[in-house]
PDB file of N, CA and C in Angstrom:
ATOM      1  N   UNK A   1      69.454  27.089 120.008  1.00  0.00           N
ATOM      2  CA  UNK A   1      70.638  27.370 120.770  1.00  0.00           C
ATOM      3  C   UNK A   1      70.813  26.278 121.827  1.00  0.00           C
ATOM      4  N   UNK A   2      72.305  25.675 121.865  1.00  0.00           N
ATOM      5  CA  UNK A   2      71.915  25.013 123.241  1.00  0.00           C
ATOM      6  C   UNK A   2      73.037  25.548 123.828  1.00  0.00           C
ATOM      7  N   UNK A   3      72.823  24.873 125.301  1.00  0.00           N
ATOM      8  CA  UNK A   3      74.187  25.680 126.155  1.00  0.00           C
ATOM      9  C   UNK A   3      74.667  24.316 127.033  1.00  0.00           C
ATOM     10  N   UNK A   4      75.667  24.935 127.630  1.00  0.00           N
ATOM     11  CA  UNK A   4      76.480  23.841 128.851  1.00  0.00           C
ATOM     12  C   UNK A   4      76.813  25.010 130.502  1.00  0.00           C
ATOM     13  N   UNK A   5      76.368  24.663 131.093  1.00  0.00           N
ATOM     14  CA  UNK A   5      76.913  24.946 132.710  1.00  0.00           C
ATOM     15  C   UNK A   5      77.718  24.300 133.518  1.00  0.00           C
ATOM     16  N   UNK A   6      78.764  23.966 133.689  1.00  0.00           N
ATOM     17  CA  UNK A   6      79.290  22.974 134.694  1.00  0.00           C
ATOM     18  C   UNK A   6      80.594  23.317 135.351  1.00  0.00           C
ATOM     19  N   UNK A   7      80.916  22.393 135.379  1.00  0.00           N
ATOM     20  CA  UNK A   7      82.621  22.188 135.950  1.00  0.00           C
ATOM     21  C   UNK A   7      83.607  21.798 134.458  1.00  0.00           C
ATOM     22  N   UNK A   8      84.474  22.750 134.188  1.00  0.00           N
ATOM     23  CA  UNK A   8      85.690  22.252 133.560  1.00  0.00           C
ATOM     24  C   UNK A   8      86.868  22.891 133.335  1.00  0.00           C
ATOM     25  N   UNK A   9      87.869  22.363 132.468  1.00  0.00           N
ATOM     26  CA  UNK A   9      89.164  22.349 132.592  1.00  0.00           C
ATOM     27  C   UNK A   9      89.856  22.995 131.388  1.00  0.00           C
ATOM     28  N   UNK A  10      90.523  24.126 131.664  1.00  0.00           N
ATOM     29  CA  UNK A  10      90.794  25.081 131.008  1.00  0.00           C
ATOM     30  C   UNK A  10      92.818  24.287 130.961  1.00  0.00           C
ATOM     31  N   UNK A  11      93.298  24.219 129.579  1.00  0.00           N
ATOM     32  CA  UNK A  11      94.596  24.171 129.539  1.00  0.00           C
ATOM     33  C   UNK A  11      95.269  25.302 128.850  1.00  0.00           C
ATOM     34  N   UNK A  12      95.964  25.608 129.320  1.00  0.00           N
ATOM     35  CA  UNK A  12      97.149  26.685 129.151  1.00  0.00           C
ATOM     36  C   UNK A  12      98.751  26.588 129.149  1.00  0.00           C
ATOM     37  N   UNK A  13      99.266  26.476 128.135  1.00  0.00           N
ATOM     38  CA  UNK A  13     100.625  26.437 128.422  1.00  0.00           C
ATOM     39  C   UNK A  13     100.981  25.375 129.188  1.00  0.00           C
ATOM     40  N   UNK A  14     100.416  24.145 129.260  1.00  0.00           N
ATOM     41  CA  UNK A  14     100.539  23.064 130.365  1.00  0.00           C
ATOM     42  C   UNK A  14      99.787  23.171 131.217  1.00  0.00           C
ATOM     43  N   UNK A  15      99.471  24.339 131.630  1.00  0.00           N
ATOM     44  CA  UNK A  15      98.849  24.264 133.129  1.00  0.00           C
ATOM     45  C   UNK A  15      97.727  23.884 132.831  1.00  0.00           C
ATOM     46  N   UNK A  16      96.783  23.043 134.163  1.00  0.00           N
ATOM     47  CA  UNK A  16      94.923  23.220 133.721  1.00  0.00           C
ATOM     48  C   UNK A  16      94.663  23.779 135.185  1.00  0.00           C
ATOM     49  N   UNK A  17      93.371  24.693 135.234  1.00  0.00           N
ATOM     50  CA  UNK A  17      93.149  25.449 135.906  1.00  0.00           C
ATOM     51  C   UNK A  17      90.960  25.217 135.751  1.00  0.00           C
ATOM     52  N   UNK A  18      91.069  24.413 137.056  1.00  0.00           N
ATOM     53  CA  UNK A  18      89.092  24.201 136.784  1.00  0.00           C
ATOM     54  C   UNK A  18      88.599  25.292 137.086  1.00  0.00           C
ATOM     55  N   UNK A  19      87.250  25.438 136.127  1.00  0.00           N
ATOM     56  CA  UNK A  19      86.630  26.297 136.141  1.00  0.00           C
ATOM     57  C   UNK A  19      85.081  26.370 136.118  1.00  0.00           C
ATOM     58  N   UNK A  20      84.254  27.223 136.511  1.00  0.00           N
ATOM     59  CA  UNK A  20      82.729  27.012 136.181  1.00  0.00           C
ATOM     60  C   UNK A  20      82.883  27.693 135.008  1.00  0.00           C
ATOM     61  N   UNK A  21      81.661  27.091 133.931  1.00  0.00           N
ATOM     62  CA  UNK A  21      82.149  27.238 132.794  1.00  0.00           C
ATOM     63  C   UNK A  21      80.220  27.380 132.500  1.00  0.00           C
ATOM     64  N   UNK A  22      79.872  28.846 131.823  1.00  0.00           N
ATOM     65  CA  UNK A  22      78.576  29.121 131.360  1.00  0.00           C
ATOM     66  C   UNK A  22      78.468  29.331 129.802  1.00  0.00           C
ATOM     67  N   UNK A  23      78.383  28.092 128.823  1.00  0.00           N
ATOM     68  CA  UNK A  23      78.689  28.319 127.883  1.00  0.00           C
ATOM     69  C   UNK A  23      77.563  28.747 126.566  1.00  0.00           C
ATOM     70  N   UNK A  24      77.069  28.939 125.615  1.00  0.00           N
ATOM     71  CA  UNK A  24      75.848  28.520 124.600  1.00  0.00           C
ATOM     72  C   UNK A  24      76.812  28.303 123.008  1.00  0.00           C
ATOM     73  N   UNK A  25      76.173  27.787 122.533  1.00  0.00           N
ATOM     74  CA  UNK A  25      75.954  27.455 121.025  1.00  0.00           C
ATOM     75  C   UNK A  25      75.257  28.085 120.483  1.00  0.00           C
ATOM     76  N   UNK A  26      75.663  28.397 118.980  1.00  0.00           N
ATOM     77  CA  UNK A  26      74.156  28.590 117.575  1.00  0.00           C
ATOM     78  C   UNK A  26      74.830  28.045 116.447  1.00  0.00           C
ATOM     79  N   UNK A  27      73.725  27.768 115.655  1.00  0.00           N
ATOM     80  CA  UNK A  27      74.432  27.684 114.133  1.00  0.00           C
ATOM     81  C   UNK A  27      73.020  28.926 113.656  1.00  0.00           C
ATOM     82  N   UNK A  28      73.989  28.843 112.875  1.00  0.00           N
ATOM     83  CA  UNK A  28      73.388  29.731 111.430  1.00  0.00           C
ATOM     84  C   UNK A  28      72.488  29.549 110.245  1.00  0.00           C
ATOM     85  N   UNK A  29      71.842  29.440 109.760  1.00  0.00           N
ATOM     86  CA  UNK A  29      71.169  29.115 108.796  1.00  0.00           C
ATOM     87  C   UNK A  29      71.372  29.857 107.447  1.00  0.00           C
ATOM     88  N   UNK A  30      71.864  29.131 106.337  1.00  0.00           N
ATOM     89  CA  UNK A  30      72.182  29.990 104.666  1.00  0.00           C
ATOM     90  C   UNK A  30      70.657  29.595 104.269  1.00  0.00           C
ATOM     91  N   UNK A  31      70.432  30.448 103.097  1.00  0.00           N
ATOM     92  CA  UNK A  31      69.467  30.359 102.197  1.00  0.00           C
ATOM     93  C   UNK A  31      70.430  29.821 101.007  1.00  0.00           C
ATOM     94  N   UNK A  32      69.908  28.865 100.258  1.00  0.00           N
ATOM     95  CA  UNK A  32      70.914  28.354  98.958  1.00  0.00           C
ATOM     96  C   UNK A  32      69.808  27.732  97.674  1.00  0.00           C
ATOM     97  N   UNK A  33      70.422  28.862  96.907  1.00  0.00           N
ATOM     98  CA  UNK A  33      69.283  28.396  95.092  1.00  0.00           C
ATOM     99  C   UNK A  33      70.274  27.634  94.625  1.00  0.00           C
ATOM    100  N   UNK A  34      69.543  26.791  94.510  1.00  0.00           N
ATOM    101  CA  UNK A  34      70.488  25.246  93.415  1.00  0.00           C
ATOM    102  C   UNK A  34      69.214  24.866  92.536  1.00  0.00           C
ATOM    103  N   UNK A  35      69.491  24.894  91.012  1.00  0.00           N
ATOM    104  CA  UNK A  35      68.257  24.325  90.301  1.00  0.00           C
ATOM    105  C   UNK A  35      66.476  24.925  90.473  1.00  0.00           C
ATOM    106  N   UNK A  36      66.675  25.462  90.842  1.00  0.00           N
ATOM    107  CA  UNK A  36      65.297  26.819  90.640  1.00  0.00           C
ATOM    108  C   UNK A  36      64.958  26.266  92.073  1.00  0.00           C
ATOM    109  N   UNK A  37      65.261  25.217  93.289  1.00  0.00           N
ATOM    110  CA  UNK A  37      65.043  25.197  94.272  1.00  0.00           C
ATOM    111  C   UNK A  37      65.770  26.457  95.340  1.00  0.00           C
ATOM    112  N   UNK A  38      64.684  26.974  96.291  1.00  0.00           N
ATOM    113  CA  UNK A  38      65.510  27.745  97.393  1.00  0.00           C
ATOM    114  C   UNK A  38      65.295  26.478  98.723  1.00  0.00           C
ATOM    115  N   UNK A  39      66.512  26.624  99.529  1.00  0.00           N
ATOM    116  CA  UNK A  39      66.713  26.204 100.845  1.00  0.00           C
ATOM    117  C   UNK A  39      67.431  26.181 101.567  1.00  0.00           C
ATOM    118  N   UNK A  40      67.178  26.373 103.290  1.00  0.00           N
ATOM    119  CA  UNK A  40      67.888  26.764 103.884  1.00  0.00           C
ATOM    120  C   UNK A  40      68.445  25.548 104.609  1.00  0.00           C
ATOM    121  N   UNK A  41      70.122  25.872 105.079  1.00  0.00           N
ATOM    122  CA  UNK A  41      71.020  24.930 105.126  1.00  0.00           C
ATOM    123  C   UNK A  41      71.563  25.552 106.425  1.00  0.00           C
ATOM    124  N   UNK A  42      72.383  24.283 107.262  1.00  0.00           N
ATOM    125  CA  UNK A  42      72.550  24.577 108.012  1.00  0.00           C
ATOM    126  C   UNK A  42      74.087  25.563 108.284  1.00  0.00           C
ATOM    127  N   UNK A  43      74.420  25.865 108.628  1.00  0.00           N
ATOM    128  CA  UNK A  43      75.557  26.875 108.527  1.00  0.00           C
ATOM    129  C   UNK A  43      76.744  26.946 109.922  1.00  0.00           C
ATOM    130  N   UNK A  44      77.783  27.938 109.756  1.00  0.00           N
ATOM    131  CA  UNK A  44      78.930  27.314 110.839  1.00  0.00           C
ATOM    132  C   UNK A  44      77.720  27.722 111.951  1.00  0.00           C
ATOM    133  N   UNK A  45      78.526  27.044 113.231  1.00  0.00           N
ATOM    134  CA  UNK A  45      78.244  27.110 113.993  1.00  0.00           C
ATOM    135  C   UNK A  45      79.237  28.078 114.892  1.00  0.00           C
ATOM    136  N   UNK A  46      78.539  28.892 115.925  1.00  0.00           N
ATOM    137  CA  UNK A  46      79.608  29.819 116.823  1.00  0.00           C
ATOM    138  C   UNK A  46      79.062  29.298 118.165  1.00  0.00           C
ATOM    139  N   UNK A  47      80.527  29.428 119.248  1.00  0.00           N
ATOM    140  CA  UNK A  47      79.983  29.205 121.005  1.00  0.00           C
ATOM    141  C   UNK A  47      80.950  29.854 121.687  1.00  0.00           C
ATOM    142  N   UNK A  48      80.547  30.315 122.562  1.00  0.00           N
ATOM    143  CA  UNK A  48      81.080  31.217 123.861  1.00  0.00           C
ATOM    144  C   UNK A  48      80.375  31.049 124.847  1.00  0.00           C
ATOM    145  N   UNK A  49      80.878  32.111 125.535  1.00  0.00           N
ATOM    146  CA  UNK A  49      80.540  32.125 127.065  1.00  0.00           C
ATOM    147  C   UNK A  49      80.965  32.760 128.110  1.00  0.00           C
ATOM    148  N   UNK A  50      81.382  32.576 129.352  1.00  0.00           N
ATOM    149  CA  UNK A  50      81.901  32.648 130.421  1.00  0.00           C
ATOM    150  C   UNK A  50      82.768  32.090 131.265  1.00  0.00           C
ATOM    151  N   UNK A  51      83.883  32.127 132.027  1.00  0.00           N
ATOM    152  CA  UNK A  51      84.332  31.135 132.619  1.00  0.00           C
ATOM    153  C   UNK A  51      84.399  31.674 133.879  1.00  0.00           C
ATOM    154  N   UNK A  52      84.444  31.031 135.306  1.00  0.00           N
ATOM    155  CA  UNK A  52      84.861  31.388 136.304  1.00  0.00           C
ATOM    156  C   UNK A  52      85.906  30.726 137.033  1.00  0.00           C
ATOM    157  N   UNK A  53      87.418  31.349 137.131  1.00  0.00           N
ATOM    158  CA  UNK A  53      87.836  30.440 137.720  1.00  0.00           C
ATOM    159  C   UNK A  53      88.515  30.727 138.664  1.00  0.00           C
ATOM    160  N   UNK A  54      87.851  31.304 139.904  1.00  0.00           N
ATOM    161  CA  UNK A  54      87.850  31.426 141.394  1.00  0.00           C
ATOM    162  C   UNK A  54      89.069  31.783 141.808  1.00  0.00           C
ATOM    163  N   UNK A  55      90.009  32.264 140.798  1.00  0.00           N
ATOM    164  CA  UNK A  55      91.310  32.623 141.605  1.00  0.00           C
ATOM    165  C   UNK A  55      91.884  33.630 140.481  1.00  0.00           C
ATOM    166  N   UNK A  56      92.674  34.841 141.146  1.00  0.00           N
ATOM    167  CA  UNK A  56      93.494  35.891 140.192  1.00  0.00           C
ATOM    168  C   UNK A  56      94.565  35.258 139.528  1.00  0.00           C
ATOM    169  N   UNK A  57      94.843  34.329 139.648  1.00  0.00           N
ATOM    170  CA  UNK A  57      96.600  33.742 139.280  1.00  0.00           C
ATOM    171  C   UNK A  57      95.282  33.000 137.559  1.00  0.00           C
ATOM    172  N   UNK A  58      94.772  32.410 137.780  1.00  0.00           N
ATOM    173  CA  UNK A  58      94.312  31.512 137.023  1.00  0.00           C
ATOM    174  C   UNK A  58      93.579  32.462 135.801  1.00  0.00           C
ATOM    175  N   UNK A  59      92.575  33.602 136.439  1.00  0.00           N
ATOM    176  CA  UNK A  59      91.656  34.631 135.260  1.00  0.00           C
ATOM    177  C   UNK A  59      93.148  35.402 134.598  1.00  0.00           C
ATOM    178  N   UNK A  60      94.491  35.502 135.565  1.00  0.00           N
ATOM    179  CA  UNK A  60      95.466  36.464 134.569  1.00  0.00           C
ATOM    180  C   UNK A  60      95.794  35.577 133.193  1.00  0.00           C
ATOM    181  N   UNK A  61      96.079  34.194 133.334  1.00  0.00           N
ATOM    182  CA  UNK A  61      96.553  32.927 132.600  1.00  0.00           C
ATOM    183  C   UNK A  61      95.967  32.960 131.515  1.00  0.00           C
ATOM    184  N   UNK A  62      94.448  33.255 131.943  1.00  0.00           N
ATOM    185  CA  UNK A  62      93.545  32.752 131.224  1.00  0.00           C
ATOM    186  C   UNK A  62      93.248  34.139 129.725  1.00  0.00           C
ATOM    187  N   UNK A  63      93.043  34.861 130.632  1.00  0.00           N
ATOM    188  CA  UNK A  63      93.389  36.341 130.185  1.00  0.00           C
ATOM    189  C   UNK A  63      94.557  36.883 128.909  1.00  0.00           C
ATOM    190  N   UNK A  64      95.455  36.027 129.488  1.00  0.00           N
ATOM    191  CA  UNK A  64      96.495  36.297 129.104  1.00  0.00           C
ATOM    192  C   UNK A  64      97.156  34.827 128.176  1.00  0.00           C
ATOM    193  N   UNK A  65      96.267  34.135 128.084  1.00  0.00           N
ATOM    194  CA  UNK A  65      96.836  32.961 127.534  1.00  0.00           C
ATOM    195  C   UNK A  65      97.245  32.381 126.026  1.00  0.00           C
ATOM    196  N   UNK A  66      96.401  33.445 125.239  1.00  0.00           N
ATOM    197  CA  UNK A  66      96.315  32.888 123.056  1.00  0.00           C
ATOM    198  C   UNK A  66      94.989  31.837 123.250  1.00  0.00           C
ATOM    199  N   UNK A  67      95.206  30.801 122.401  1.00  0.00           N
ATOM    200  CA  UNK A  67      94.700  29.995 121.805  1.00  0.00           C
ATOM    201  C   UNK A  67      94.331  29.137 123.127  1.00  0.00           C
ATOM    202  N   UNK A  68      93.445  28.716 123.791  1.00  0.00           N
ATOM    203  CA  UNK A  68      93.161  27.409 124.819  1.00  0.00           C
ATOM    204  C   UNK A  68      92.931  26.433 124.702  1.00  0.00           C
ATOM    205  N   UNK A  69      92.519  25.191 125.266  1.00  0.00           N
ATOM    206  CA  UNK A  69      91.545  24.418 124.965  1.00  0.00           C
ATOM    207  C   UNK A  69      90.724  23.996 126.572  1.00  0.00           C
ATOM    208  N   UNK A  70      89.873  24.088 125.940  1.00  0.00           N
ATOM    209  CA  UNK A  70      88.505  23.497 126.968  1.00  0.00           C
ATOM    210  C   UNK A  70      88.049  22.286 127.006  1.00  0.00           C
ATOM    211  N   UNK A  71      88.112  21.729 128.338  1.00  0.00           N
ATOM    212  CA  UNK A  71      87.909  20.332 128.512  1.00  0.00           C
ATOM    213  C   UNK A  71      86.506  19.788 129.506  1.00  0.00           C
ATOM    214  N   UNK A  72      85.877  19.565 128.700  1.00  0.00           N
ATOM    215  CA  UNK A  72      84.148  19.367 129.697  1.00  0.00           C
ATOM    216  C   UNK A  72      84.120  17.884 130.383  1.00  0.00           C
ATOM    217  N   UNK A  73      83.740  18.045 131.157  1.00  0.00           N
ATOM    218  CA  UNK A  73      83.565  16.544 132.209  1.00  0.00           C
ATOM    219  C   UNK A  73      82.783  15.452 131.345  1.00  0.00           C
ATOM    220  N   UNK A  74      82.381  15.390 130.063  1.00  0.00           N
ATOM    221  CA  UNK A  74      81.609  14.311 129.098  1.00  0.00           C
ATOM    222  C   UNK A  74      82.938  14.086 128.584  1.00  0.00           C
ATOM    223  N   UNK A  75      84.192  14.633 128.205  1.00  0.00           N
ATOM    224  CA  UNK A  75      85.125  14.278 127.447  1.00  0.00           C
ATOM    225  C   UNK A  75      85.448  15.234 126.303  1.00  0.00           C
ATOM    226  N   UNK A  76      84.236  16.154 126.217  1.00  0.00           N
ATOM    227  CA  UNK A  76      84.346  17.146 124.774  1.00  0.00           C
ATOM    228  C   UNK A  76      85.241  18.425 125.252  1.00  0.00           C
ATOM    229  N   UNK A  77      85.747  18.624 124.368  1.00  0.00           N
ATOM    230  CA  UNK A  77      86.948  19.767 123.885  1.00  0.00           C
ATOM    231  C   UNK A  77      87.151  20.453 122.992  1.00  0.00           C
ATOM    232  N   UNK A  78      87.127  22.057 123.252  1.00  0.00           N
ATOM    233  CA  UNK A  78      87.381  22.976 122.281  1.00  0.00           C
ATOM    234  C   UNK A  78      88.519  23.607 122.385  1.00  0.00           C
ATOM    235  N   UNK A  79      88.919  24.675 121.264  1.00  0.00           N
ATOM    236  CA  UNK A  79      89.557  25.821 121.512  1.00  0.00           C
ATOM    237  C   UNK A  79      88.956  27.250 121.452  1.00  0.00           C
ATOM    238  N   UNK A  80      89.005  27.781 122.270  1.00  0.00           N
ATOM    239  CA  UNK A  80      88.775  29.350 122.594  1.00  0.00           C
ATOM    240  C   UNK A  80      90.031  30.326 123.091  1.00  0.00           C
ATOM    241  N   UNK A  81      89.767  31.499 122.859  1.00  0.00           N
ATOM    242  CA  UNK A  81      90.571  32.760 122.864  1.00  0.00           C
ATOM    243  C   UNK A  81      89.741  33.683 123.813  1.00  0.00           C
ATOM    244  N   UNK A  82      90.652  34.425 124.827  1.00  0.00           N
ATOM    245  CA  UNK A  82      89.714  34.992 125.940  1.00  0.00           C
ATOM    246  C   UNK A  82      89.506  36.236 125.205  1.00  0.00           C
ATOM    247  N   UNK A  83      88.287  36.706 125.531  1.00  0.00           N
ATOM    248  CA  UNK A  83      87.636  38.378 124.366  1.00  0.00           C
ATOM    249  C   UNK A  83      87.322  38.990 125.804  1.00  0.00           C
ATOM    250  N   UNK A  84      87.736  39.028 127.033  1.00  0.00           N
ATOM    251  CA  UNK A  84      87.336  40.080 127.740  1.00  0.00           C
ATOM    252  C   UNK A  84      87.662  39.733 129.324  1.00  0.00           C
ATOM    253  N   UNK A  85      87.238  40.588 129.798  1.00  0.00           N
ATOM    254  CA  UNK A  85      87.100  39.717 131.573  1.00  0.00           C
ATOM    255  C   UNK A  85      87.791  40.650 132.814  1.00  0.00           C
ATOM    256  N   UNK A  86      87.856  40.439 133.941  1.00  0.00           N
ATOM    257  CA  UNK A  86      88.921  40.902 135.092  1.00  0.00           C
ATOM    258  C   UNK A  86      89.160  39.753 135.657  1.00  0.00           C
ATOM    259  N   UNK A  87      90.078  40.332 136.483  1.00  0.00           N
ATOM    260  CA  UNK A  87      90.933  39.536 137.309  1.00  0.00           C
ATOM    261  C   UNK A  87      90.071  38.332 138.401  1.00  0.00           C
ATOM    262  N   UNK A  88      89.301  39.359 138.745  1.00  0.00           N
ATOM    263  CA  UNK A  88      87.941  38.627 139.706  1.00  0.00           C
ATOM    264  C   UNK A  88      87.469  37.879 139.045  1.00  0.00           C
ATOM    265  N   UNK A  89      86.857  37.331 137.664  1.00  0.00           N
ATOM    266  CA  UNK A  89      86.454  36.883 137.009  1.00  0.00           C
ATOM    267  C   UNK A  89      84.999  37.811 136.344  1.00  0.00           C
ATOM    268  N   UNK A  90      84.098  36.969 136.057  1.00  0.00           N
ATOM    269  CA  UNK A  90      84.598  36.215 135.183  1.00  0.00           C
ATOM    270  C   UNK A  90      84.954  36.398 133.999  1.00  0.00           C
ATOM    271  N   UNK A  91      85.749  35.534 132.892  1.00  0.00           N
ATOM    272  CA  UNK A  91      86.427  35.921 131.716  1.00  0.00           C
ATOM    273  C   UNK A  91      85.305  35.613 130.358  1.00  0.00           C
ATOM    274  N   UNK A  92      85.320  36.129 129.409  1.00  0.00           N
ATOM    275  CA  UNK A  92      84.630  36.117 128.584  1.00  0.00           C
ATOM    276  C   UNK A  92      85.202  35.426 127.708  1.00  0.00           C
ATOM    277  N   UNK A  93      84.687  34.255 126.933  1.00  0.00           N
ATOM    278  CA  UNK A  93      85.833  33.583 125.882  1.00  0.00           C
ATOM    279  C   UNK A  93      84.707  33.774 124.533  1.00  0.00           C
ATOM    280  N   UNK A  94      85.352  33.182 123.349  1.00  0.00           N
ATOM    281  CA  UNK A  94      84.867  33.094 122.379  1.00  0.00           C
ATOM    282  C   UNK A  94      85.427  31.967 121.608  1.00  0.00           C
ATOM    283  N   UNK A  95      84.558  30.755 121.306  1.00  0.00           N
ATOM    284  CA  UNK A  95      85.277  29.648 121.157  1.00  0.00           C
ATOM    285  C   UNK A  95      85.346  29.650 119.202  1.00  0.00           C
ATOM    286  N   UNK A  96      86.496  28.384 119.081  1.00  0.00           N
ATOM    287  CA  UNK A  96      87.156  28.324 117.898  1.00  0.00           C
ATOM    288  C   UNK A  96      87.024  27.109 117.346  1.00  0.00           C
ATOM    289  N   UNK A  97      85.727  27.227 116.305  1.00  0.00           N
ATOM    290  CA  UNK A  97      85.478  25.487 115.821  1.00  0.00           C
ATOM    291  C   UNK A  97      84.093  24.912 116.315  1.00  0.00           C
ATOM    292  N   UNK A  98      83.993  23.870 116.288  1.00  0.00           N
ATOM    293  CA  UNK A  98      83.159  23.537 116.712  1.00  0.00           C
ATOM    294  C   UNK A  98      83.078  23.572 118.391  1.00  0.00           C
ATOM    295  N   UNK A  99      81.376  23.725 118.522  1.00  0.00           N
ATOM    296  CA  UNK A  99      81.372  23.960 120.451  1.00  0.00           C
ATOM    297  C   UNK A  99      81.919  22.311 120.538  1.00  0.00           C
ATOM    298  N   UNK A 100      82.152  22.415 122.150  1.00  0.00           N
ATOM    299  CA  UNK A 100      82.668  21.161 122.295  1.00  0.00           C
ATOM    300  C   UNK A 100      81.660  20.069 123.126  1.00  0.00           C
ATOM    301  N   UNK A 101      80.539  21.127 123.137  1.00  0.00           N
ATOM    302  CA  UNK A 101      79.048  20.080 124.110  1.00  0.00           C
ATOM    303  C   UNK A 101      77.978  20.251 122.970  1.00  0.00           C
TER     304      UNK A 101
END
């Protein structure tokens, strides 16, 4: 598993709105018989997390937003969909694709 903690940038509808951002990774592992061989392969990968972003105007956005994208201070970028959260924070996302750290 790996994860990311930092500072980043949530876009919405135009807007970007920074955020602390507590994220992890996994992939999966298949078992696969090809030719009387068994082995295991690597498989999708899923990432989520947390976001905090210190203000009610920004967790409603966020909350309330569809499809996002996430922008990490290395340059990497995903899309995630918020799966939970309040207003106070923090929001629960569940990302779409590959993680972006």
């Amino acid at each position: 598993m790996r994860t990311y903690q930092g500072r980043a940038t949530v876009i919405v509808e135009g807007a970007e709105y920074e955020v602390d951002a507590d994220l992890w990774s996994e992939s999966g592992h298949v078992r696969v018989a090809a030719m009387g061989d068994v082995s295991s392969v690597k498989g999708l990968a899923s990432w989520g997390g947390t976001l905090d972003a210190n203000h009610e105007e920004a967790c409603w956005n966020i909350l309330n937003g569809g499809v996002m994208r996430l922008q990490l201070r290395d340059g990497g970028e995903g899309e995630f969909l918020a799966s939970g959260g309040t207003l106070g924070g923090p929001v629960r996302i569940t990302g779409n694709g590959e993680p972006p750290f």
